[in-house]
Protein backbone atom coordinates (compact mmCIF):
# COMPACT_ATOMS: atom_id res chain seq x y z
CA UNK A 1 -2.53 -2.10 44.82
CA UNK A 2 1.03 -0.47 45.22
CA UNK A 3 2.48 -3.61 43.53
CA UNK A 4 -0.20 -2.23 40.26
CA UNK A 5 1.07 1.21 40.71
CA UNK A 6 4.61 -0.27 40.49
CA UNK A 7 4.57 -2.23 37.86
CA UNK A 8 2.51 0.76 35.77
CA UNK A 9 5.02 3.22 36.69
CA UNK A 10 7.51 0.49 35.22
CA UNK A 11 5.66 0.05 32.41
CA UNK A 12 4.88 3.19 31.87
CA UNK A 13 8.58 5.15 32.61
CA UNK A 14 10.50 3.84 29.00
CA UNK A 15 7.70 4.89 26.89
CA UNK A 16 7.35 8.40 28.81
CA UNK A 17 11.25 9.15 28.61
CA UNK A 18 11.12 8.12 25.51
CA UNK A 19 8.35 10.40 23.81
CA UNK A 20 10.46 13.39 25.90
CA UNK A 21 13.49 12.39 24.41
CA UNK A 22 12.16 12.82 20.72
CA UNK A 23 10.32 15.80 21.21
CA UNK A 24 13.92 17.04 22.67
CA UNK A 25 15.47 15.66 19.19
CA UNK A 26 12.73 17.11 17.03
CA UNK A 27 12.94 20.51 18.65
CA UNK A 28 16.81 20.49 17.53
CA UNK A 29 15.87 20.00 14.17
CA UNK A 30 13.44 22.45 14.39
CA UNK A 31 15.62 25.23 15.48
CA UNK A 32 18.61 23.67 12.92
CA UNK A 33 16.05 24.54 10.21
CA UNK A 34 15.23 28.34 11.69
CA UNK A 35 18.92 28.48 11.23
CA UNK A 36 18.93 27.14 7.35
CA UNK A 37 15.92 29.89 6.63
CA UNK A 38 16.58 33.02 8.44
CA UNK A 39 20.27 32.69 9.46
CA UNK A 40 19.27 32.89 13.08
CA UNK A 41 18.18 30.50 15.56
CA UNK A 42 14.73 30.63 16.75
CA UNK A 43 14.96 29.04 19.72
CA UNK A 44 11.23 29.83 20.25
CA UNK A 45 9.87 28.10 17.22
CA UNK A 46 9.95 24.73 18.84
CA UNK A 47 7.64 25.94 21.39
CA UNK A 48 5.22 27.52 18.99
CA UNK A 49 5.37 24.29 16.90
CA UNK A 50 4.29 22.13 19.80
CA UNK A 51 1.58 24.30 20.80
CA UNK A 52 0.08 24.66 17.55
CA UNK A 53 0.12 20.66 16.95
CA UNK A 54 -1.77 20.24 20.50
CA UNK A 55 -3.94 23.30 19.22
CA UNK A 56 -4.67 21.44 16.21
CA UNK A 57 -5.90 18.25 17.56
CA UNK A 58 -7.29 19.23 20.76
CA UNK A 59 -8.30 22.77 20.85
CA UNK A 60 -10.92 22.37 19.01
CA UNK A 61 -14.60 19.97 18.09
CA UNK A 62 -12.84 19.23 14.37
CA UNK A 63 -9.53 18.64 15.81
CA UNK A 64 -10.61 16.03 18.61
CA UNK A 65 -13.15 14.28 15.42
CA UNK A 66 -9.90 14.43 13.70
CA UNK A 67 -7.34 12.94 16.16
CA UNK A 68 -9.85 10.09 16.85
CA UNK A 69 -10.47 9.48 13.19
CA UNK A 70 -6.67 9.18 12.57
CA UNK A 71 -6.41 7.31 15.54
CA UNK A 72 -9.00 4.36 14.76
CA UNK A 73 -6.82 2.08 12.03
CA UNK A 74 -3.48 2.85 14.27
CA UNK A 75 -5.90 1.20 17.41
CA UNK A 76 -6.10 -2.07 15.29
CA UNK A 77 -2.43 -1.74 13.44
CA UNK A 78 -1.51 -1.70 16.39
CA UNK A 79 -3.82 -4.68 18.12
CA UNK A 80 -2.49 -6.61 14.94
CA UNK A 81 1.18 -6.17 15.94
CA UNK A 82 0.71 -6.42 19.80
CA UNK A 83 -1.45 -9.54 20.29
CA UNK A 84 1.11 -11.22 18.10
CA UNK A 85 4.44 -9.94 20.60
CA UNK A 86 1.99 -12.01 23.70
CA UNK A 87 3.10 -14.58 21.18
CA UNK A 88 6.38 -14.14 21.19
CA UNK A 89 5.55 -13.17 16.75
CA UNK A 90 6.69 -10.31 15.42
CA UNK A 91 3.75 -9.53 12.62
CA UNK A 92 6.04 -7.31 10.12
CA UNK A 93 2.75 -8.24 7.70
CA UNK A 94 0.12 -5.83 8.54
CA UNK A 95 0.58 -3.92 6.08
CA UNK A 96 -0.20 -6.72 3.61
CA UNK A 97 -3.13 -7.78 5.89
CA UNK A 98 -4.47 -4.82 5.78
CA UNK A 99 -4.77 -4.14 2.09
CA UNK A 100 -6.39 -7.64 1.62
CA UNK A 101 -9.23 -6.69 4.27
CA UNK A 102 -9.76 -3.78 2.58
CA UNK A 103 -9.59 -5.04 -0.64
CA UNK A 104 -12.26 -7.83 0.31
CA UNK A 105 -14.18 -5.30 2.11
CA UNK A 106 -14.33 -3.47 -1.21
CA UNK A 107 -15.43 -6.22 -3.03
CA UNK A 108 -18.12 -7.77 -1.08
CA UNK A 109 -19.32 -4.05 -0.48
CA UNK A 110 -19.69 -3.21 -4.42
CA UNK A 111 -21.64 -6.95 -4.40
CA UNK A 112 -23.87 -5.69 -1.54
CA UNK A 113 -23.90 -2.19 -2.46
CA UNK A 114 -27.70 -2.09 -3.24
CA UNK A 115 -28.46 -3.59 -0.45
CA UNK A 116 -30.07 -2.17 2.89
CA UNK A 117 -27.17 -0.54 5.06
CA UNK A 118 -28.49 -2.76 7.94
CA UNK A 119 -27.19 -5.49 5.79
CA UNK A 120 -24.55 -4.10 3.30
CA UNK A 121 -22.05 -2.63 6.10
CA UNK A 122 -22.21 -6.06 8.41
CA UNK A 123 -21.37 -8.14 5.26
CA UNK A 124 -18.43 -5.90 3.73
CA UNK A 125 -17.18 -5.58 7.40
CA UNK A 126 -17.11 -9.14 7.90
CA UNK A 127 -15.42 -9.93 4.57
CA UNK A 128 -12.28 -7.54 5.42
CA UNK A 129 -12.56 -9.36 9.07
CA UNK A 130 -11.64 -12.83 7.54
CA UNK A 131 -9.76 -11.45 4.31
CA UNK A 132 -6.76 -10.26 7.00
CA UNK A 133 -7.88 -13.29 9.40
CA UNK A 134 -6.88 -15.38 6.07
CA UNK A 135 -3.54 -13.57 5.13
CA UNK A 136 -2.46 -13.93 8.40
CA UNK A 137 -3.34 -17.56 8.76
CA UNK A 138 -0.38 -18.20 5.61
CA UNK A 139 2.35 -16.94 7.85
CA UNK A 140 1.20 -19.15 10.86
CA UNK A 141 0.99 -22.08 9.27
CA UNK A 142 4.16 -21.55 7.93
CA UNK A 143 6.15 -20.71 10.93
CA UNK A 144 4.54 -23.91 12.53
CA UNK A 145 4.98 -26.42 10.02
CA UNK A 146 7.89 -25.74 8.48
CA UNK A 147 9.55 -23.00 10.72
CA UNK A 148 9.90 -20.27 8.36
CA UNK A 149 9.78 -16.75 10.92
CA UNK A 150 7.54 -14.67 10.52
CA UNK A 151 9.56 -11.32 9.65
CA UNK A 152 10.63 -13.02 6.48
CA UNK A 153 7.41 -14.39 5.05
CA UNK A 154 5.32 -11.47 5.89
CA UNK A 155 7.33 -9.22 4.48
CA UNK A 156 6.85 -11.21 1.01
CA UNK A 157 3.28 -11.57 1.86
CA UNK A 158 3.05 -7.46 1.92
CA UNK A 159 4.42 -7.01 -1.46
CA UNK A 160 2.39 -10.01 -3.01
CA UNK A 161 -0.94 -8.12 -1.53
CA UNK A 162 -0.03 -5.12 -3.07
CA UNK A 163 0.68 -6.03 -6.32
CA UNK A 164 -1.73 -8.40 -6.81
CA UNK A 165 -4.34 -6.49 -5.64
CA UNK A 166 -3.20 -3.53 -7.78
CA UNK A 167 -3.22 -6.00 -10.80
CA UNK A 168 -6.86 -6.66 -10.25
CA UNK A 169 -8.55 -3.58 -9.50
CA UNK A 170 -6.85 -2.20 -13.03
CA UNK A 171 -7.56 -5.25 -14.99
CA UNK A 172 -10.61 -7.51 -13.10
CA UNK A 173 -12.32 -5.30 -11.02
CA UNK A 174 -11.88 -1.46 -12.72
CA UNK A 175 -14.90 0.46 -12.78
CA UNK A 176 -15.73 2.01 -15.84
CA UNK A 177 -15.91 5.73 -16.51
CA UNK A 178 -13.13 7.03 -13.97
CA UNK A 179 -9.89 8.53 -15.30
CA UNK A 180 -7.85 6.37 -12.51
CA UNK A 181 -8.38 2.82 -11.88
CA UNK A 182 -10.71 1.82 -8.89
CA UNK A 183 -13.54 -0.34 -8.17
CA UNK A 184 -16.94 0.67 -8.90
CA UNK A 185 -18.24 2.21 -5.39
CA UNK A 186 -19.64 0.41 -2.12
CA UNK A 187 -22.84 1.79 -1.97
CA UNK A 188 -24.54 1.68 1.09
CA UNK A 189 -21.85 -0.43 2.39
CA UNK A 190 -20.33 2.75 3.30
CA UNK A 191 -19.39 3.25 7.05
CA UNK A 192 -22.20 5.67 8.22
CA UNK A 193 -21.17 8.87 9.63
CA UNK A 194 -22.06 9.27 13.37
CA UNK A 195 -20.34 12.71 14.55
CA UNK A 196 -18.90 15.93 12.28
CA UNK A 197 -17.91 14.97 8.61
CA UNK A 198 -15.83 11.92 8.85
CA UNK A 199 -16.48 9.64 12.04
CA UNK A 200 -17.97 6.72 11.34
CA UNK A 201 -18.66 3.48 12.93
CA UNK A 202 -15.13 2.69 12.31
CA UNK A 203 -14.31 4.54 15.69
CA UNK A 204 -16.47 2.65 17.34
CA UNK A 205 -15.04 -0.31 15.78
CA UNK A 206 -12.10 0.15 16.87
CA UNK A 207 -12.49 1.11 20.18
CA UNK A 208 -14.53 -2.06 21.13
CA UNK A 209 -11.58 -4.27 20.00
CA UNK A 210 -9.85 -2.25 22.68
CA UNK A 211 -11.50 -4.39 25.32
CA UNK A 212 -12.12 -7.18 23.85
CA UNK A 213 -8.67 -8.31 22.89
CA UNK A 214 -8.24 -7.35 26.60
CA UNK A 215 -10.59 -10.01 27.92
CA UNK A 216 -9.49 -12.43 25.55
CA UNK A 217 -5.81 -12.02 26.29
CA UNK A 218 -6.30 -11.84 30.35
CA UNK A 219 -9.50 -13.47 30.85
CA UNK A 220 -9.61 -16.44 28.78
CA UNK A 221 -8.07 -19.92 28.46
CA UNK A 222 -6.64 -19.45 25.09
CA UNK A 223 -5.40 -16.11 25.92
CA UNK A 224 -3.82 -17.45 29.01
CA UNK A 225 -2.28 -20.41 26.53
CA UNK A 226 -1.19 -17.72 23.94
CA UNK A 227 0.97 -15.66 26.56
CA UNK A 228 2.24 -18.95 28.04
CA UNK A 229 3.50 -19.76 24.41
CA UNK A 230 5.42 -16.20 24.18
CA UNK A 231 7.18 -16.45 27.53
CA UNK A 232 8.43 -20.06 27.07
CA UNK A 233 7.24 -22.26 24.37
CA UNK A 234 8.77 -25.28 25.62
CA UNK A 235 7.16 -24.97 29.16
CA UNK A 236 3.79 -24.80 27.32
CA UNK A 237 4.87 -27.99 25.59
CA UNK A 238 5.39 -29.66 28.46
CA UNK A 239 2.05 -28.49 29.77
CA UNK A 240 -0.19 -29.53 26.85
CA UNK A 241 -0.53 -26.79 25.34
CA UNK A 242 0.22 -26.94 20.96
CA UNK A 243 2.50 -24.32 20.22
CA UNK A 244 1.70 -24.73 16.33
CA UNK A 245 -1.95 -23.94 17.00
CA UNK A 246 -1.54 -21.06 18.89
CA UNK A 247 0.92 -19.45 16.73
CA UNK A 248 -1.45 -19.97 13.46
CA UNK A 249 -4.44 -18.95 15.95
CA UNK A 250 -2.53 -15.63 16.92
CA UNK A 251 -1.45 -14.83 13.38
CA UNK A 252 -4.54 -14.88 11.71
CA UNK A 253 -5.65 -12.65 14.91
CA UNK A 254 -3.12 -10.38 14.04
CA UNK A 255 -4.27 -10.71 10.37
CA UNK A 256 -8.13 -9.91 11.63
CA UNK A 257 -7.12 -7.03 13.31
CA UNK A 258 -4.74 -5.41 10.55
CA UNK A 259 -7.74 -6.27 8.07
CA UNK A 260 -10.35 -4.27 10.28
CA UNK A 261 -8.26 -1.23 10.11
CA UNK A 262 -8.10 -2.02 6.33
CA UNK A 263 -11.75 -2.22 6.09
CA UNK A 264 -12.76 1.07 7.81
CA UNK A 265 -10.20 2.97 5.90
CA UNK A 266 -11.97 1.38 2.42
CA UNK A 267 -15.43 1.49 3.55
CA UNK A 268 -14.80 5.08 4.69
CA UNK A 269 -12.98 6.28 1.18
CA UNK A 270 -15.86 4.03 -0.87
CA UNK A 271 -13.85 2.52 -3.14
CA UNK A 272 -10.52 0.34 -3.45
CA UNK A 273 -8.10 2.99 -5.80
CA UNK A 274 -5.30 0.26 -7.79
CA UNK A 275 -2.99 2.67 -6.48
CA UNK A 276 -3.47 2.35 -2.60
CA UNK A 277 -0.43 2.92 -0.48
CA UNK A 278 -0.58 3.39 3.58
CA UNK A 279 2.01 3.44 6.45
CA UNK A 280 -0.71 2.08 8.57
CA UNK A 281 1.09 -1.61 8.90
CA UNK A 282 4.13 -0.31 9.68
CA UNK A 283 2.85 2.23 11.99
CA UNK A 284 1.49 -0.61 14.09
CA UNK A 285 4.96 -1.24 15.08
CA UNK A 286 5.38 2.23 16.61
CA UNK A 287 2.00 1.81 18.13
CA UNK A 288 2.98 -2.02 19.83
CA UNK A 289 5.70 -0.63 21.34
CA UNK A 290 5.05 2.45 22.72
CA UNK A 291 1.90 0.87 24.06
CA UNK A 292 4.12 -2.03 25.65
CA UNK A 293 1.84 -4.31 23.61
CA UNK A 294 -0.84 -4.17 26.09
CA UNK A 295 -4.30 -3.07 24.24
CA UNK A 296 -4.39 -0.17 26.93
CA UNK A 297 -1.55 0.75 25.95
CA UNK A 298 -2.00 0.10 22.17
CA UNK A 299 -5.12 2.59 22.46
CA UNK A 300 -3.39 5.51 24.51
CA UNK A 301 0.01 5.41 22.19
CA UNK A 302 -2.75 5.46 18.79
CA UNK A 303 -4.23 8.22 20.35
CA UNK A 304 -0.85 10.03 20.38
CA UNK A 305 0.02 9.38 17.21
CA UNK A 306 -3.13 10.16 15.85
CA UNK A 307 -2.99 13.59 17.44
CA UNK A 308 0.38 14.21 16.02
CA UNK A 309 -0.79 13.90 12.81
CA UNK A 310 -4.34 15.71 13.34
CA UNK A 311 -2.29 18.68 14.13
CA UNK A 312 0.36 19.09 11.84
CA UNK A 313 -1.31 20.97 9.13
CA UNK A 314 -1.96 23.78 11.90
CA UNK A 315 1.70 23.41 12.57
CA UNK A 316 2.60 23.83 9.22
CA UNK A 317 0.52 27.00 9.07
CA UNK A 318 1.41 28.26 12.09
CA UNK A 319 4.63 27.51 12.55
CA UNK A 320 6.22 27.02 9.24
CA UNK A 321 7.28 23.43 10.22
CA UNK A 322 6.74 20.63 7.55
CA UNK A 323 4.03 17.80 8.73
CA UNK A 324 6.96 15.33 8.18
CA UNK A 325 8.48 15.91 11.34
CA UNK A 326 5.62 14.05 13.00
CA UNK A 327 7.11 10.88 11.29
CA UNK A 328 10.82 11.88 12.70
CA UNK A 329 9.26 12.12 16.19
CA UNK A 330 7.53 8.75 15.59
CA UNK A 331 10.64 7.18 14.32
CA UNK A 332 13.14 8.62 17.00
CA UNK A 333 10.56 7.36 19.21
CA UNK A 334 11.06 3.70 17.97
CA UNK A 335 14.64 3.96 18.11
CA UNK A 336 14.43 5.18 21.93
CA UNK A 337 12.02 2.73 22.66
CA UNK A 338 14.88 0.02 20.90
CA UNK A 339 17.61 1.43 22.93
CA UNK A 340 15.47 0.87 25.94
CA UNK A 341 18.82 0.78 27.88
CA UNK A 342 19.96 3.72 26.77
CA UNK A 343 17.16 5.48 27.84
CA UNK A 344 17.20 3.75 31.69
CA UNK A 345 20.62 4.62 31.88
CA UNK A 346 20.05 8.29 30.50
CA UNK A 347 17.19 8.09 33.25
CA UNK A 348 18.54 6.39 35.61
CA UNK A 349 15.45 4.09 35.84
CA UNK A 350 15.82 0.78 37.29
CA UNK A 351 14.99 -2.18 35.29
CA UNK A 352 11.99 -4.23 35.65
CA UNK A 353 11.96 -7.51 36.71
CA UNK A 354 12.27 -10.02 34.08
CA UNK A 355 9.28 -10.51 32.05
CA UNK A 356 8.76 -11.54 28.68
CA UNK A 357 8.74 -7.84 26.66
CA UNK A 358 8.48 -7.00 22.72
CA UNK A 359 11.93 -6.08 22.03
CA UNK A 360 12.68 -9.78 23.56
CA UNK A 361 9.90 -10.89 20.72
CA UNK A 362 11.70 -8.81 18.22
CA UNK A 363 15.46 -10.55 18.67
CA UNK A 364 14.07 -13.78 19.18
CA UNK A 365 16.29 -16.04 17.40
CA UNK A 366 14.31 -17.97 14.14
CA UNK A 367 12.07 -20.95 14.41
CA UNK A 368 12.05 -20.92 18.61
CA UNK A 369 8.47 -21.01 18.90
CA UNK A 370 7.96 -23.91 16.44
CA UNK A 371 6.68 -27.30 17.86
CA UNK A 372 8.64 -30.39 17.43
């Protein structure tokens, strides 16, 4: 038990320090821009800001539907980064694998749309599932047949998904009689609402994929085989394991999850818009890390996030402080969690045994993983 409680406290310590540090940086800012407005520094404001953001997504029924709403897609963003890091992959493509799952949750949802919602949401659900399962099964295959990383084709992967979807919905798939260009509507393959005005079954969606990727990672053979692959890919090798099918197993994971977050934020809206841009993908990086990659984690570090961002309008409102500095903490977050030494040194935190981490995943040189 006290080994547990060490190595959470380990775990745990970086990610803490590191949400401190750029709430320290933020409230800087904060009182850099009381200077810019009023001549003066506030050096109050910070703590007014702060309060009113927790006020707004916790002090109230709306603002905890909200935070959990927001937080749902980052759950499975982030799921679709961090199973990929027990990989030893860095999935830079959720972005991409997320606008295909919605996009073929959109479409099988306007084909189902008169159906019975017993029947409608399943399908549409299950065709965003295996659109992102799909997109990420490109990049797999790739890095284990010919080597190409990851970073490099998913990154092409997110602007092909974008554009080509954006091409069809305004030429293929428009609805007509809208002034923008969209599909026509889902129909009853809309995500019923179970609490307030906006929280569907999404949440619940996401929330069992909490476990689940939990018991597949820890409690299974192939999870067990995946994590072996991430911490030495030749040692698997040598133990039977095929690198090349676990890698294209664990993208198109990634792919699933990044297209479930897709598909609850379409089958929420109702419709696929030609213009559709989100920061979800990228997001998912923020949310990996912070959460150590571990779907624990993945879910308390969404839930952060998510509150961040249910209560910035009451920030703004309150405190005169523009909803963008959420994504300034978020950021100088990632860069803290980056400069993990930094921050152990700042600390004076002593470093964990060695262990195979994400930021090893993200400077791992190209091609390591593939099977020769």
């Amino acid at each position: 038990m006290r080994a547990q409680v060490r190595r959470l406290v380990n775990l745990s310590i970086v990610p803490l320090a590191s949400i401190l540090l750029a709430l320290v940086v933020a409230a800087i800012l904060i009182i850099a821009s009381s200077v810019i407005s009023t001549g003066t520094p506030d050096l109050t404001l910070p703590f007014v800001a702060y309060a009113s953001l927790v006020e707004g997504a916790f002090g109230s029924d709306r603002g905890l539907i909200d935070t959990t709403v927001k937080a749902a897609p980052l759950i499975l963003a982030g799921l679709a980064v961090g199973v990929g890091f027990k990989a030893g992959l860095f999935n830079i493509g959720a972005t991409g694998q997320l606008l295909i799952g919605g996009f073929c949750a959109a479409i099988a949802g306007v084909a189902v749309a008169g159906w019975s919602p017993l029947v409608a949401v399943p399908v549409a659900i299950l065709a965003g599932a295996l659109g992102g399962f799909a997109y990420g099964f490109i990049p797999g295959w790739l890095k284990a047949f010919t080597g190409a990383h990851e970073v490099v084709t998913t990154i092409m992967l997110n602007s092909i998904a974008q554009l080509v979807i954006s091409g069809l919905v305004n030429d293929v798939f428009r609805a007509a009689g809208f002034t923008f260009a969209r599909t026509a509507g889902v129909g009853n393959a809309t995500l019923p609402v179970l609490i307030g005005r906006n929280l569907t079954l999404g949440v619940i969606i996401a929330l069992v994929m909490v476990p689940l990727s939990y018991w597949f990672l820890w409690r299974t053979t192939r999870g067990f085989e995946i994590r072996t692959v991430g911490a030495n890919p030749n040692a698997a090798r040598y133990a039977g394991m095929s690198p090349r099918a676990l890698i294209i197993l664990t993208m198109s994971l990634c792919g699933m999850f990044a297209g479930l977050a897709g598909t609850i934020e379409i089958l929420s809206l109702g419709y696929y818009p030609a213009i559709y841009g989100t920061s979800l993908g990228f997001d998912g990086i923020t949310v990996a890390m912070l959460g150590r990659a571990h779907p624990v984690g993945v879910l308390l570090s969404a839930f952060l996030l998510g509150a961040m961002r249910a209560g910035a309008p009451l920030m703004q409102i309150e405190a005169g402080i523009p909803v963008e500095i959420v994504d300034v903490i978020q950021a100088t977050i990632l860069v803290f969690i980056a400069a993990e030494l930094v921050v152990r040194r700042l600390f004076r935190i002593r470093a964990a045994t060695a262990e195979v981490t994400e930021l090893q995943t993200v400077t791992r040189s190209y091609g390591e993983q593939t099977a020769r």
